[in-house]
Protein backbone atom coordinates (compact mmCIF):
# COMPACT_ATOMS: atom_id res chain seq x y z
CA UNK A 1 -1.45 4.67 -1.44
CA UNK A 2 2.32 5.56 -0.95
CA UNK A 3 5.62 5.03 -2.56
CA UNK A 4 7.51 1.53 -1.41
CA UNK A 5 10.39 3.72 -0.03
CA UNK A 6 7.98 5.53 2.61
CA UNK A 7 8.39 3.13 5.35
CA UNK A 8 6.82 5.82 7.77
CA UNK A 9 3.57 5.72 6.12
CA UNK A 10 3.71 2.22 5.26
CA UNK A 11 4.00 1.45 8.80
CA UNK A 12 1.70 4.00 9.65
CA UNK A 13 -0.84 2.63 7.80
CA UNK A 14 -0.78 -0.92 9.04
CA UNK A 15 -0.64 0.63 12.49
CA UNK A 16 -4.40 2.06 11.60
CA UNK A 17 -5.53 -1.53 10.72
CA UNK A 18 -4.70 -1.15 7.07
CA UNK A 19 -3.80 -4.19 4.83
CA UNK A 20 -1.00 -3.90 2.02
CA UNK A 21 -2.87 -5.22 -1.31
CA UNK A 22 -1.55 -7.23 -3.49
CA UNK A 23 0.58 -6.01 -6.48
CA UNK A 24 2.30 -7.35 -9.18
CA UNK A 25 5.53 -7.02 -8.12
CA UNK A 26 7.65 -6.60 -4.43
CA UNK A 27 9.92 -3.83 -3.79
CA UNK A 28 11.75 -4.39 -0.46
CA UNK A 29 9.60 -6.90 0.73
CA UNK A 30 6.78 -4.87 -0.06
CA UNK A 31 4.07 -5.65 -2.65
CA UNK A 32 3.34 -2.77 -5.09
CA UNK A 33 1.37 -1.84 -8.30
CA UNK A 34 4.44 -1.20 -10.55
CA UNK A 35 4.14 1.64 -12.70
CA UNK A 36 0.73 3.11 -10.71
CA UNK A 37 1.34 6.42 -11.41
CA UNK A 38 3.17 6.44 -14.68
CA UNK A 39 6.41 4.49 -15.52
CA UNK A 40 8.60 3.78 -12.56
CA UNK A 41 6.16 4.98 -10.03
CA UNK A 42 5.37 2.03 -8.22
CA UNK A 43 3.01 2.45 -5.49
CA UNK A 44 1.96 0.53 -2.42
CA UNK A 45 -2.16 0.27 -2.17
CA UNK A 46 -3.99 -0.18 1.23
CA UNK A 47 -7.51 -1.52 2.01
CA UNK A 48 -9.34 -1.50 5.15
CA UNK A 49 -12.86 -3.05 6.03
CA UNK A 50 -15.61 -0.38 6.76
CA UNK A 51 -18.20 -1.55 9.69
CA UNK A 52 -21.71 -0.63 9.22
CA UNK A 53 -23.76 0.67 11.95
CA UNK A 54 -27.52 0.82 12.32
């Protein structure tokens, strides 16, 4: 999770195969959770798939 403005890690992030989740609202193109960490702290959330190995 990172702020919308931190296009470095935002960027990072999709680099390692992350995927932006959706929010509830967009912030520069950007979808976010508004208010994630307390009012007017939107935040971007990332997911990835895990692959299990035997």
């Amino acid at each position: 999770m990172t702020s919308p403005g931190n296009k470095g890690s935002i960027a990072f992030h999709r680099r390692m195969g992350f995927q932006v989740e959706p929010g509830d609202r967009e912030v520069d193109g950007v979808a976010v959770r508004a208010d994630y960490d307390g009012p007017g702290e939107d935040r971007v959330r990332f997911r990835t798939d895990l692959l299990a190995t035997t």
